[in-house]
N, C-alpha and C. Protein backbone atom coordinates (compact mmCIF):
# COMPACT_ATOMS: atom_id res chain seq x y z
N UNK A 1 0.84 -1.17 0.00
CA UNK A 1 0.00 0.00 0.00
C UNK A 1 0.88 1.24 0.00
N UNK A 2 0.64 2.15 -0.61
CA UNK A 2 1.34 3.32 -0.78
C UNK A 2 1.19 4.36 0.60
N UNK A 3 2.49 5.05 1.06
CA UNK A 3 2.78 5.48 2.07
C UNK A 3 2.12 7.15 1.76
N UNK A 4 1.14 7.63 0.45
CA UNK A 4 0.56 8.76 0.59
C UNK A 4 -0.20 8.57 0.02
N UNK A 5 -1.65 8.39 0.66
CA UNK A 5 -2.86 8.71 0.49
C UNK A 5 -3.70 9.77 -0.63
N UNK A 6 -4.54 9.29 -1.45
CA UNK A 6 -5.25 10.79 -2.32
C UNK A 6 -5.93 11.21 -1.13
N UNK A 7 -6.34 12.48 -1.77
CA UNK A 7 -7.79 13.58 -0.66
C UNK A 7 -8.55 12.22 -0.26
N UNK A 8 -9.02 11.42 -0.91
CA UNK A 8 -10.52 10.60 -1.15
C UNK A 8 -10.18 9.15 -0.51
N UNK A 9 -9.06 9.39 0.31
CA UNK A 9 -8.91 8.12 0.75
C UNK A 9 -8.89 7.40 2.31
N UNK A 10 -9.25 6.60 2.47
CA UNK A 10 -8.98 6.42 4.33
C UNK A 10 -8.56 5.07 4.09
N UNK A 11 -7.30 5.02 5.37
CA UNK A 11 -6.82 3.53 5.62
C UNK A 11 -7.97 2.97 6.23
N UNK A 12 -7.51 1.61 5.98
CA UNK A 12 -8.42 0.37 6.87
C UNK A 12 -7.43 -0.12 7.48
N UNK A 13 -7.72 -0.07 8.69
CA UNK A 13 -7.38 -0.95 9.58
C UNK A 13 -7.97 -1.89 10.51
N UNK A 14 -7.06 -2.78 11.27
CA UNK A 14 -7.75 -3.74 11.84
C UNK A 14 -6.85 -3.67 13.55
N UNK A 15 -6.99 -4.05 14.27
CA UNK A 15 -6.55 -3.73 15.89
C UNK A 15 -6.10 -5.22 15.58
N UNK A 16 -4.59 -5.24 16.40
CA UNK A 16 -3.97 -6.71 16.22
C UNK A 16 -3.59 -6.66 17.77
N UNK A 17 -3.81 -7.69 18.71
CA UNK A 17 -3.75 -7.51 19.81
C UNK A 17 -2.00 -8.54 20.20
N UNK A 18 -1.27 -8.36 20.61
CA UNK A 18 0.34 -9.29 20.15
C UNK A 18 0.53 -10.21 21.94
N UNK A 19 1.03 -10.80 21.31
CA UNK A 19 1.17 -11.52 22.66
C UNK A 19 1.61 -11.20 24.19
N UNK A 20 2.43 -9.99 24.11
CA UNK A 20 3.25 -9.13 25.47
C UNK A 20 1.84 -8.35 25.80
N UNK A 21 0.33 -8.29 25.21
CA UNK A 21 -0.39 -8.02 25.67
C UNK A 21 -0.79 -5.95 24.55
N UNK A 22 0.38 -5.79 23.96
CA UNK A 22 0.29 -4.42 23.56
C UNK A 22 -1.08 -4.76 21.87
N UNK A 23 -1.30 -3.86 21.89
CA UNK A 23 -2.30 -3.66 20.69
C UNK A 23 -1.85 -2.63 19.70
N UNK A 24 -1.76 -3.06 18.43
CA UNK A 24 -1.19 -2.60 17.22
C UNK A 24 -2.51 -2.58 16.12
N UNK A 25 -2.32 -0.79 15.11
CA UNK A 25 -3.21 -1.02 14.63
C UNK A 25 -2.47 -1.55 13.47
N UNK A 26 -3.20 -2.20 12.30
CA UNK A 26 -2.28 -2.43 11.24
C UNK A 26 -2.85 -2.31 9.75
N UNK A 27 -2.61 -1.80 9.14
CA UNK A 27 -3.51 -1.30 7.60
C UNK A 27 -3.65 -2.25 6.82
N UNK A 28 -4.87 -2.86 6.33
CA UNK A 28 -5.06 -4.03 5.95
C UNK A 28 -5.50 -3.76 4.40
N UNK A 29 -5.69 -2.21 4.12
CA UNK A 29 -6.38 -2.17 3.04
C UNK A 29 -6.48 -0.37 3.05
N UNK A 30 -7.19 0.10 1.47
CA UNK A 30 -7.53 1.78 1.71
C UNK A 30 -8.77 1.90 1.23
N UNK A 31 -9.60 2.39 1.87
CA UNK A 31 -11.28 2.81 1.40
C UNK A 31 -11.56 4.22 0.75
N UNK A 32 -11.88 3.90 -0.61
CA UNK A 32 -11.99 5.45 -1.41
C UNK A 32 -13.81 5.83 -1.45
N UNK A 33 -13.93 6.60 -1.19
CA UNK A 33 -15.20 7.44 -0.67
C UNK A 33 -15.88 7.38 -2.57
N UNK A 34 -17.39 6.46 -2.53
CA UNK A 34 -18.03 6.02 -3.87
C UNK A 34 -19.28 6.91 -3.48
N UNK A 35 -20.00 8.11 -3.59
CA UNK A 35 -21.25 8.55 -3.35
C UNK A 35 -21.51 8.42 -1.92
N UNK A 36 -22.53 7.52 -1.63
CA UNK A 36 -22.83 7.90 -0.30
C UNK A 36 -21.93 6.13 0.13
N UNK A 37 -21.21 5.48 -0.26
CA UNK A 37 -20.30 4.74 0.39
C UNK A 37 -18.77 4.77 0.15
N UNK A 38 -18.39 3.63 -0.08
CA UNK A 38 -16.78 3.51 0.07
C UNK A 38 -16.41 2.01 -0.73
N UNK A 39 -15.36 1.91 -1.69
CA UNK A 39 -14.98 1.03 -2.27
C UNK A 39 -13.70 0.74 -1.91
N UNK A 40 -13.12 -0.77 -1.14
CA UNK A 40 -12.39 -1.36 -0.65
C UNK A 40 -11.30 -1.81 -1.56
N UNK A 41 -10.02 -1.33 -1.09
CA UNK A 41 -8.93 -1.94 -1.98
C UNK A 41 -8.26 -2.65 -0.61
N UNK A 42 -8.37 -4.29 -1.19
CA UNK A 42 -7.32 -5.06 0.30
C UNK A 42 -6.10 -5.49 0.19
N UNK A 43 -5.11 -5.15 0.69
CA UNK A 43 -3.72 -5.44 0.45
C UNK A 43 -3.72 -7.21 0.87
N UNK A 44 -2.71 -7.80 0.14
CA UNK A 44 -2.74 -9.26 0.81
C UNK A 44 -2.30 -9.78 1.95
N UNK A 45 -3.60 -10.78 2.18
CA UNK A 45 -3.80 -11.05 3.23
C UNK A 45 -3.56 -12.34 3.96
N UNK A 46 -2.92 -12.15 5.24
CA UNK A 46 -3.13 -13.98 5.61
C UNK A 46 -3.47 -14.32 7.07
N UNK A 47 -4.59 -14.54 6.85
CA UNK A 47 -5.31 -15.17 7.89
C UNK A 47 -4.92 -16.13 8.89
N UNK A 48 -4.36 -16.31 9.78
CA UNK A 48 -4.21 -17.76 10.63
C UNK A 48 -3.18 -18.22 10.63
N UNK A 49 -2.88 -19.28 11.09
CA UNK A 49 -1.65 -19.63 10.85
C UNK A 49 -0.27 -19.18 11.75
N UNK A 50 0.49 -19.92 12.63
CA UNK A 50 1.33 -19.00 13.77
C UNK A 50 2.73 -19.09 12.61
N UNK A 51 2.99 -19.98 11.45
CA UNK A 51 4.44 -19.82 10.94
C UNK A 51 4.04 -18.30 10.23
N UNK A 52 2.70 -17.99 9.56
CA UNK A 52 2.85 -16.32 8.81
C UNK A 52 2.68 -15.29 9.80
N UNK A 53 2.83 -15.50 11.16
CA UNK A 53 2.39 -14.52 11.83
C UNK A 53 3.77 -14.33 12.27
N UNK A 54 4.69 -15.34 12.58
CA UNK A 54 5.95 -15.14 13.14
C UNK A 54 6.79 -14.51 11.79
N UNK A 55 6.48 -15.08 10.26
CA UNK A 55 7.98 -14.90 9.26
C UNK A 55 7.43 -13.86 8.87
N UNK A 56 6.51 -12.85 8.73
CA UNK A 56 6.35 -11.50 8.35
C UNK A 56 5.97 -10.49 9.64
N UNK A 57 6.34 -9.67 9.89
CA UNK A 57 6.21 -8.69 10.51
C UNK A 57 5.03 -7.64 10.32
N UNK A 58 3.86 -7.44 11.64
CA UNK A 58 2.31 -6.72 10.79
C UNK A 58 3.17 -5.20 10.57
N UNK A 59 2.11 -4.82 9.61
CA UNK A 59 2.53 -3.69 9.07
C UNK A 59 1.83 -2.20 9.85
N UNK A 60 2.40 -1.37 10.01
CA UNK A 60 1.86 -0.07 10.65
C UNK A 60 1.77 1.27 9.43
N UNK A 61 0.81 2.03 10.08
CA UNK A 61 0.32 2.63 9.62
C UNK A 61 1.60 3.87 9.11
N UNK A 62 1.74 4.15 7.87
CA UNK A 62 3.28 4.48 7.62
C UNK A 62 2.92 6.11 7.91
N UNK A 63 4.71 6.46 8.17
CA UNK A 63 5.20 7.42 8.55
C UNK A 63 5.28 8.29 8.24
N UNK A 64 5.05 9.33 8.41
CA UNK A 64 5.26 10.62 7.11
C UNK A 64 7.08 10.73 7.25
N UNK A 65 6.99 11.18 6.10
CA UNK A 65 8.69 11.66 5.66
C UNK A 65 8.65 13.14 6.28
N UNK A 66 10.04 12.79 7.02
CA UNK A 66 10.39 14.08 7.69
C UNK A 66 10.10 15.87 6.70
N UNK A 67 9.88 16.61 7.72
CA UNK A 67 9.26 17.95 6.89
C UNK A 67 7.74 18.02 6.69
N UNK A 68 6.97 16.35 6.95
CA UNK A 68 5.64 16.79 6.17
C UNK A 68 4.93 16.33 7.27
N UNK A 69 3.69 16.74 7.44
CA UNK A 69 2.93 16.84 8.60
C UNK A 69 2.41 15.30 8.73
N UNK A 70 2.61 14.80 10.30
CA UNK A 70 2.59 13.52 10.67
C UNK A 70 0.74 13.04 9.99
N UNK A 71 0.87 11.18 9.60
CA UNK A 71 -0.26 10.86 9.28
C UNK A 71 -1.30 10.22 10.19
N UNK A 72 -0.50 10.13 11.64
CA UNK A 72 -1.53 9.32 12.67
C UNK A 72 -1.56 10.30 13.57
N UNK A 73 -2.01 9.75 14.52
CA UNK A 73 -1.90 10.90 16.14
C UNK A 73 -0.95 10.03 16.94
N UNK A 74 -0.08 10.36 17.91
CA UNK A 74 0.82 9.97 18.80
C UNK A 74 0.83 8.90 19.44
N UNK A 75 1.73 8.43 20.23
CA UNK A 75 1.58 6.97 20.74
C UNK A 75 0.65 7.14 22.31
N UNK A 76 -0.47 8.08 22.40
CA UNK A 76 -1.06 8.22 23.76
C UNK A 76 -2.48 8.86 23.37
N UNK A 77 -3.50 8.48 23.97
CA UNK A 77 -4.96 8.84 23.94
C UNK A 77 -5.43 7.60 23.64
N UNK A 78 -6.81 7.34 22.98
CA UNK A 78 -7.50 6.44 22.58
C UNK A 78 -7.45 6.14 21.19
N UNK A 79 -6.92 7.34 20.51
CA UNK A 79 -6.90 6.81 19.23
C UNK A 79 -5.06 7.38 19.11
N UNK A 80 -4.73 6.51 20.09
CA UNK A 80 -3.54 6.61 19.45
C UNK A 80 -2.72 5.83 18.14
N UNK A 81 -2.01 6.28 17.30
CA UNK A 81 -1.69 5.72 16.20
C UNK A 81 -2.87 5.26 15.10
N UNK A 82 -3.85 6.07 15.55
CA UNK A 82 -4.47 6.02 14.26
C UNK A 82 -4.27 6.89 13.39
N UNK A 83 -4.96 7.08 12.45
CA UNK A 83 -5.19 8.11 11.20
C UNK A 83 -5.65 9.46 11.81
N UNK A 84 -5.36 10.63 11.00
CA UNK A 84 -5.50 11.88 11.45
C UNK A 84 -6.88 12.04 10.72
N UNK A 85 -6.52 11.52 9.31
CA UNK A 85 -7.63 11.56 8.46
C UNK A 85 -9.16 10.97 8.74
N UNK A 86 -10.15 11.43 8.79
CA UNK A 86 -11.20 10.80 8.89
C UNK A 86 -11.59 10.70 9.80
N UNK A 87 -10.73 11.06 11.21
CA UNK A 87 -11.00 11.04 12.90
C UNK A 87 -12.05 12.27 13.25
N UNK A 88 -12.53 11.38 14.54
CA UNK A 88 -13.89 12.13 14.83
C UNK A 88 -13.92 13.51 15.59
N UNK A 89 -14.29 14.90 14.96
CA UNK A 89 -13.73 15.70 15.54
C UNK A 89 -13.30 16.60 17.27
N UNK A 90 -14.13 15.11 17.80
CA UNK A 90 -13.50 15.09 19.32
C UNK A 90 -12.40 14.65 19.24
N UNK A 91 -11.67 13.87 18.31
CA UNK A 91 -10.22 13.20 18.74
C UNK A 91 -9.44 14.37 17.97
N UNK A 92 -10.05 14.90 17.27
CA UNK A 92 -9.36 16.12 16.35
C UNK A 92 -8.93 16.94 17.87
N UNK A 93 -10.28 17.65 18.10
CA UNK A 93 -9.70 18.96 19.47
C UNK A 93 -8.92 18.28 20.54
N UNK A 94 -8.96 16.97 20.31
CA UNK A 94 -8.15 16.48 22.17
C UNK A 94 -6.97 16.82 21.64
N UNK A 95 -6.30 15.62 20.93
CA UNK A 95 -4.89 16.06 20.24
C UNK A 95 -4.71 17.74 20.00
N UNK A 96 -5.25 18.10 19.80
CA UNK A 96 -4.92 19.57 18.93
C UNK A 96 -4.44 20.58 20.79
N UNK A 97 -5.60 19.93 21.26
CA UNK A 97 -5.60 20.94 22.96
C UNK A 97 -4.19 20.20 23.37
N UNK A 98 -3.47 19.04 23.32
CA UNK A 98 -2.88 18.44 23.66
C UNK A 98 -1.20 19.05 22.71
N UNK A 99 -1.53 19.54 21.35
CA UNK A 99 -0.52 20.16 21.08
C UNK A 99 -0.07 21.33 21.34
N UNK A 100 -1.42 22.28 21.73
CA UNK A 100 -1.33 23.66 22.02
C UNK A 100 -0.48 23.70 23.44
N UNK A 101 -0.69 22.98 24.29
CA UNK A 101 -0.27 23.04 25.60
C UNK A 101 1.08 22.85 25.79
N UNK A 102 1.95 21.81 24.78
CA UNK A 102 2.95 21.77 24.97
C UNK A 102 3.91 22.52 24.26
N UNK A 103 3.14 23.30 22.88
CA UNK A 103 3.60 25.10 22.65
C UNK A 103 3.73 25.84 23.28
N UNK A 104 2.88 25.81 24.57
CA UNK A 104 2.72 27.09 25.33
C UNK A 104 4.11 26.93 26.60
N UNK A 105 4.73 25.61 26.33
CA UNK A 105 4.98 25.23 27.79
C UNK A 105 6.38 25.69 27.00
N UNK A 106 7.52 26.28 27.59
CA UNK A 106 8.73 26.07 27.05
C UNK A 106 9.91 25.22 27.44
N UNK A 107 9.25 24.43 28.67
CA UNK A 107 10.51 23.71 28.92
C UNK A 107 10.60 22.29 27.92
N UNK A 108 9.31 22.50 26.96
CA UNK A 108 8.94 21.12 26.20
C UNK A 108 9.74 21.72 24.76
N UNK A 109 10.14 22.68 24.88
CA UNK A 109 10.54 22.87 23.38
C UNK A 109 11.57 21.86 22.84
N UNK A 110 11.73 20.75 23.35
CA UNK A 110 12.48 20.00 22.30
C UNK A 110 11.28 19.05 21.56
N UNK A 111 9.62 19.12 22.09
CA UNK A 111 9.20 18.69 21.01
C UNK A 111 8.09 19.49 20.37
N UNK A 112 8.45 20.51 20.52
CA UNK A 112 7.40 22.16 19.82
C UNK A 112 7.66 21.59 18.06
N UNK A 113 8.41 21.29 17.56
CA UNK A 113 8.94 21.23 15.74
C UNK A 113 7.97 19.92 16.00
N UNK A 114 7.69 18.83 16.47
CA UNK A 114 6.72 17.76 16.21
C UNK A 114 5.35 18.52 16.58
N UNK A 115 4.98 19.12 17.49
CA UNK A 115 3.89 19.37 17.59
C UNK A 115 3.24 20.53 17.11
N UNK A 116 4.38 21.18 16.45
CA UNK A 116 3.65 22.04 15.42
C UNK A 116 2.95 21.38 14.18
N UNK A 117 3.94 20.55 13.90
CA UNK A 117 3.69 19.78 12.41
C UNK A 117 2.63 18.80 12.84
N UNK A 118 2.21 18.04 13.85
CA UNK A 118 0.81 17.88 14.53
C UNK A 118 -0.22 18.69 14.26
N UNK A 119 -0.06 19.68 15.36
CA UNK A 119 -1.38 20.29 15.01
C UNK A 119 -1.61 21.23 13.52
N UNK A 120 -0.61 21.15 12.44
CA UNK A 120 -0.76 21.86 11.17
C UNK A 120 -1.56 20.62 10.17
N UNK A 121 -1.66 19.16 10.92
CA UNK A 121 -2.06 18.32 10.24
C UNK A 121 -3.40 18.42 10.62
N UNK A 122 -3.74 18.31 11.84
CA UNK A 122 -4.93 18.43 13.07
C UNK A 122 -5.77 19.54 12.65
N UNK A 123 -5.00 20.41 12.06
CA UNK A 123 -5.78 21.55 11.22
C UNK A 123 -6.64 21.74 10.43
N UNK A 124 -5.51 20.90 9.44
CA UNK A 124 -5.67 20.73 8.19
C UNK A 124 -7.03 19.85 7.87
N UNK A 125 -6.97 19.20 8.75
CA UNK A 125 -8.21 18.10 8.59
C UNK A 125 -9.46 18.61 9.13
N UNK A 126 -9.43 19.19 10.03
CA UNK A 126 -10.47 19.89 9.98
C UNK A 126 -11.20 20.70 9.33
N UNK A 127 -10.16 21.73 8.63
CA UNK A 127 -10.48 22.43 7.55
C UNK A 127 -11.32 21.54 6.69
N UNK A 128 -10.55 20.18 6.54
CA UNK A 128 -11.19 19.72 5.41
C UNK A 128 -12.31 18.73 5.31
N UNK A 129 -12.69 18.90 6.62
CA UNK A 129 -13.99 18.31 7.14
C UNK A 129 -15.03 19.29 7.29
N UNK A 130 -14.36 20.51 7.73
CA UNK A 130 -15.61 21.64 7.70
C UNK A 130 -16.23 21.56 6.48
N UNK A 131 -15.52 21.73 5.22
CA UNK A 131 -15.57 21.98 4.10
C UNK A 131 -16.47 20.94 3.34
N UNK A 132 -16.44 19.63 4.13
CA UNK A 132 -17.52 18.48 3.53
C UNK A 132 -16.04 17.65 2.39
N UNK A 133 -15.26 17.47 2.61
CA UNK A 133 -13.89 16.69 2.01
C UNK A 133 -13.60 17.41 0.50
N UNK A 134 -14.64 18.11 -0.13
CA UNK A 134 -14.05 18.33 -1.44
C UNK A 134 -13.58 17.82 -2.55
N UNK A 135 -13.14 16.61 -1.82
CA UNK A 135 -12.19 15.93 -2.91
C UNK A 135 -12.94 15.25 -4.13
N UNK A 136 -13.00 15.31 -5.33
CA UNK A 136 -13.61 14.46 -6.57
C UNK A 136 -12.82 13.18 -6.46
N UNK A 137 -13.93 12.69 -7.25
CA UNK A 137 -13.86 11.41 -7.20
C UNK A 137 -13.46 10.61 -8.20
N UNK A 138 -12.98 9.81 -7.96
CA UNK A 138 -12.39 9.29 -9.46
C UNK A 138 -13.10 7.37 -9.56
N UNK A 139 -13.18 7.06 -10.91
CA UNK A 139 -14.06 6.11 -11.51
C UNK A 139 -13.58 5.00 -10.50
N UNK A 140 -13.79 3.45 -9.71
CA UNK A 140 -13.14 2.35 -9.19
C UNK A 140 -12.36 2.05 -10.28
N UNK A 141 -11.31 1.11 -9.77
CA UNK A 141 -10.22 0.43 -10.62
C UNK A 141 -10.98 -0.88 -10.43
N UNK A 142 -10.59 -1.93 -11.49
CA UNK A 142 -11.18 -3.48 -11.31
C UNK A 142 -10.63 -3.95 -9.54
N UNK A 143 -9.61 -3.72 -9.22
CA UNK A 143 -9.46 -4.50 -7.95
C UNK A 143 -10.42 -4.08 -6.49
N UNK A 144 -11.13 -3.21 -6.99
CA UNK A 144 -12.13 -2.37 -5.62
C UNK A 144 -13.05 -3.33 -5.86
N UNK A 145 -13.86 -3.79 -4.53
CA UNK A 145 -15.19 -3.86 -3.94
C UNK A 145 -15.95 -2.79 -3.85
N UNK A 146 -16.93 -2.92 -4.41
CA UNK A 146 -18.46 -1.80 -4.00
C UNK A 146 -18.68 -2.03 -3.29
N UNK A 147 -19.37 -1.55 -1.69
CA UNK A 147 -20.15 -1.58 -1.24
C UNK A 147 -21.53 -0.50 -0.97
């Protein structure tokens, strides 16, 4: 799956719970916004089995490249390490109140350059939720599901 998303797109993920007890989300697929639903593209998959669970490593929700505004929210809250995109705009203002505070604070300034680029994402998405997403839409490819 590609590490940048169009406007029209949201990861899928699935909650993988690991044996030391920690919970990982992991992107199983990307859902592109069809009218009033969403058409499923699923990356491959393998179900069951403890030898594919040990010889591949699950996959996380990828990283933004340094300079560009992060694609999940942080490793703390309830939706931590999820998507920025598409989050409900209570998890929008927590994070966002959660970045402002540690702007304001200066003994945190060694992580003010992350949490700017946080809340410029935290922003951003809102903007683009106020706005109703904007984004056009483009025709399914053969590998999408309708739903």
């Amino acid at each position: 799956m590609p590490g940048h998303m169009r406007e029209n797109e949201l990861p899928v993920t699935v909650s993988v719970t690991r044996a030391d007890g920690t919970v990982e989300q992991v992107q199983v697929g990307t859902a592109v916004r069809r009218g009033d639903g969403f058409s499923v593209r699923l990356a491959e998959l393998t179900i069951g089995g403890d030898a594919g669970a040990r010889s591949a490593p699950a996959r996380r929700l990828p990283s933004s490249a340094p300079g560009e505004p992060p694609a999940a929210f942080p490793p703390y809250g309830r939706s931590r390490g999820m998507p920025i995109r598409g989050a409900s705009g209570q998890d929008l203002e927590f994070y966002a109140t959660g970045a402002r505070r540690t702007l304001a604070d200066p003994g945190k300034s060694r992580f003010h350059e992350k949490e700017r680029a946080l809340l410029t994402a935290i922003e951003a998405e809102q903007a683009r939720q106020a706005s109703g997403g904007g984004a056009e839409e483009e025709p399914p490819s053969p590998d999408e599901e309708q739903f």
